[in-house]
Structure formats: C-alpha cells, structure tokens
Protein backbone atom coordinates (compact mmCIF):
# COMPACT_ATOMS: atom_id res chain seq x y z
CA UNK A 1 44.30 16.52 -53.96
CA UNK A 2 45.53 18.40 -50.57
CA UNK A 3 43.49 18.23 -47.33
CA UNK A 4 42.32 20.82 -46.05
CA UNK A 5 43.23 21.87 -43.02
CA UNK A 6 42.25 20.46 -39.55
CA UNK A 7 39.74 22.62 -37.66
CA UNK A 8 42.31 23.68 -34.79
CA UNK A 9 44.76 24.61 -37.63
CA UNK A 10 42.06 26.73 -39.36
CA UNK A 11 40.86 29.09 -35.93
CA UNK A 12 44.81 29.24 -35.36
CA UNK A 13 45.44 30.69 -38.67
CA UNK A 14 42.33 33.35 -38.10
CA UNK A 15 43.79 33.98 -34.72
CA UNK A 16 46.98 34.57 -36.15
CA UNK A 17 45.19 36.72 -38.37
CA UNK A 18 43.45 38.66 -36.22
CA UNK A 19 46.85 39.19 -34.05
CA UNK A 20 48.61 40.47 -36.74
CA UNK A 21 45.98 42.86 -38.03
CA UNK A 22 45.56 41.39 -41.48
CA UNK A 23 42.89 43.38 -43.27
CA UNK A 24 39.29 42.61 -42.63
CA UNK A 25 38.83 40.68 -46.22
CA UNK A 26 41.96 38.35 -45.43
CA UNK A 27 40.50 37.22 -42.35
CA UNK A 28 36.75 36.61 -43.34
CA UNK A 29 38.76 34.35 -46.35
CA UNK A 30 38.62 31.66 -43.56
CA UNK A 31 35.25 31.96 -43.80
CA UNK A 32 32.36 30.11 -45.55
CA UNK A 33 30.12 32.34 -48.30
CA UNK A 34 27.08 30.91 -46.41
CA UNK A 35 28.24 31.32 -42.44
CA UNK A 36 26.05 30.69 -39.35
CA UNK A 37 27.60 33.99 -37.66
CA UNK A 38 25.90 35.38 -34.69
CA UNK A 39 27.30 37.55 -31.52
CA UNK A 40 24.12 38.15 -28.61
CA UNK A 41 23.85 41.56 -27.49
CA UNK A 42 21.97 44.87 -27.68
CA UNK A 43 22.17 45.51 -31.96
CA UNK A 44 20.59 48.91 -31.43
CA UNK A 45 23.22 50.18 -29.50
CA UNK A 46 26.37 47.83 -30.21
CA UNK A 47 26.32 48.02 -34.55
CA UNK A 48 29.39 45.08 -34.66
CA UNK A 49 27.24 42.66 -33.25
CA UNK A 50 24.21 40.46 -34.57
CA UNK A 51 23.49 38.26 -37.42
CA UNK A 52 25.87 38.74 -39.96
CA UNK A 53 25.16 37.54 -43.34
CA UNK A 54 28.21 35.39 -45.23
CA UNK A 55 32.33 36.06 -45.81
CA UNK A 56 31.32 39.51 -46.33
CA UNK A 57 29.62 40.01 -42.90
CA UNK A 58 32.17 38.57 -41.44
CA UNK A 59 34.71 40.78 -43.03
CA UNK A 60 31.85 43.61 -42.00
CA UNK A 61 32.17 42.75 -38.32
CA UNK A 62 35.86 42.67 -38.41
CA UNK A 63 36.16 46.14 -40.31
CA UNK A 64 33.38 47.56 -37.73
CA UNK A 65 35.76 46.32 -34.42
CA UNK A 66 38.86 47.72 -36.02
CA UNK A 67 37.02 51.07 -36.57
CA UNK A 68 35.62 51.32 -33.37
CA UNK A 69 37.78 49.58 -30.73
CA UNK A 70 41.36 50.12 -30.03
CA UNK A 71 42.92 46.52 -28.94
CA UNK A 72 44.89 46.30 -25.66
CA UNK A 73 44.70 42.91 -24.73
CA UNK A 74 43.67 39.75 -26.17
CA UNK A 75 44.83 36.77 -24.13
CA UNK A 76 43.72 33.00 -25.16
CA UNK A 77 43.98 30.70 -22.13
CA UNK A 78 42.78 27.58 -24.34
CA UNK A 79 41.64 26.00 -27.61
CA UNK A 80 39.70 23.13 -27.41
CA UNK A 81 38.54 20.87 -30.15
CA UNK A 82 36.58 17.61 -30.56
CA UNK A 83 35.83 16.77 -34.53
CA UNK A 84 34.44 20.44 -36.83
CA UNK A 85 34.10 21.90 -33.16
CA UNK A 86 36.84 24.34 -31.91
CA UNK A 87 35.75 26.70 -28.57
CA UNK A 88 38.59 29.45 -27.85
CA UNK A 89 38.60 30.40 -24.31
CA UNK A 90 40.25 33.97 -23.21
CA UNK A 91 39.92 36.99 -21.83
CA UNK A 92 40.19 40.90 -23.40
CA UNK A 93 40.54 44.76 -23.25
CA UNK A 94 39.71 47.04 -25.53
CA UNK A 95 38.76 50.77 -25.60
CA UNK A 96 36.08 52.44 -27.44
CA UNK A 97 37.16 55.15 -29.42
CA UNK A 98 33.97 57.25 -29.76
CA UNK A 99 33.84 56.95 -25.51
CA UNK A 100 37.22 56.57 -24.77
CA UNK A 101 35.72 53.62 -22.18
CA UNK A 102 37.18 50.41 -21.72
CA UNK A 103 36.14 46.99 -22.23
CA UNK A 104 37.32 44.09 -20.62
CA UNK A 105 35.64 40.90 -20.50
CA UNK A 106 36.24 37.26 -20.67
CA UNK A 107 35.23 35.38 -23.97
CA UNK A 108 34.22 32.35 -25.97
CA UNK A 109 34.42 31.95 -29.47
CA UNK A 110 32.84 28.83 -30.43
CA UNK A 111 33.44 27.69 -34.33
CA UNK A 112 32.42 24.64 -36.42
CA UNK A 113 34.95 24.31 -39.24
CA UNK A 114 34.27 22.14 -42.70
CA UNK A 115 37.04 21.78 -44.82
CA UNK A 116 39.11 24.36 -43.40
CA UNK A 117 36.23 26.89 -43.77
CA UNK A 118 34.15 28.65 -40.97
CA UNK A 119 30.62 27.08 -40.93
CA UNK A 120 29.70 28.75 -37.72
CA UNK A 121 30.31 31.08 -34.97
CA UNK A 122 29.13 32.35 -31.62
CA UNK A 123 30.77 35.05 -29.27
CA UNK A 124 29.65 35.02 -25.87
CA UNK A 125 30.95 37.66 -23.62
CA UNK A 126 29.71 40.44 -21.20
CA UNK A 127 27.72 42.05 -23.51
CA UNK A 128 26.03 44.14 -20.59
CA UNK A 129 29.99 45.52 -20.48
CA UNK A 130 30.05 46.32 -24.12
CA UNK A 131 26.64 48.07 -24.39
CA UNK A 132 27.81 50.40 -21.66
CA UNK A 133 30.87 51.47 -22.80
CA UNK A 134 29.76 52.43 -26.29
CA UNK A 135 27.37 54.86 -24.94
C-alpha cells in the first residue's frame, strides 16, 4: 500500500496544475467528492465565487475563472503547513474579459488535505476589488 501524499505535496501539485493550465476536471481530481469549498464575496454579482458543492464544483469554479479572467500574474510568496493544514500566501492580476478591468489583489488560499485529497478550502482576497471590476 502507497502513502498518499503529504499535504504540502498535494496544494503543490494543484498549483502546478493550475500554472500549467491543466483542464478544469484534472485539477478538481485533487479534490474530495464531499469538499468544504467556500470563497466570501458578492455571489450576485461575482458567479465564480460561493459555496461550491463537491469535485465537480470545484472543477465548476475553475472552468468559470478560466472563462472569465485572463491570468497575468500569479505570484506565491509562501506555503505554510502544520499537519492537514496548508495556507498559500501570494499576490495576483488578472483581467476580466467581459470589462476588460483588472484585478489585482493579494491572496490566501487556506486548504485542509486528507490523504492527499482536498477536504477544505477558503479564498480570502479583496473581494470589494473583484466585485468592481466585473461590473
């Protein structure tokens, strides 16, 4: 029997994921079918955001950003992790396609991991920012 992998390992391989612009379904795989997945913000104007309901709503959210945002900078200025906890500290820039506004905003991803599967996640970032610039 192989071990899954460690909790750092896991987010790595999703950022690496993400990075490379694997498709929305490869990335959720990291995923657990029954995901605590929230992002705070204003749902009725920002439709990425919100509760999102197991691997597929996290493959949902991923789709939705890749539809709507064009990426121009991700930068991750640390990973920290302490047992199933891993909190990814950075900063980003993207552009919304339907404004043609720009995002940037410093971020925190905060995951649990169980046996190299997402349990849980939280974005926190300027969500004041985001709602603007999709309007």
């Amino acid at each position: 029997m192989t071990m899954p992998p460690s909790p750092q390992a896991t987010i790595e391989e999703l950022l690496r994921r993400m990075g490379a612009g694997d498709p929305p379904e490869r990335i959720a795989a990291l995923v657990s079918d029954d995901v605590d997945w929230y992002v705070a913000g204003a749902v009725d104007r920002v439709p990425w955001i919100g509760r999102k309901s197991g691997r597929a709503g996290a493959a949902d959210f991923y789709r939705q950003i890749g539809e709507r945002l064009i990426s121009e900078k991700v930068e991750v200025s640390d990973i920290l992790a302490k047992g199933d906890r891993v909190v990814v500290l950075g900063a980003l820039a993207s552009r919304v396609r339907a404004t043609g506004k720009r995002i940037e905003t410093e971020f925190v991803f905060d995951f649990t991991v169980e046996a190299g599967e997402i349990v849980r996640f939280r974005m926190f970032e300027d969500s004041h920012a985001v709602a603007q610039a999709v309007v």
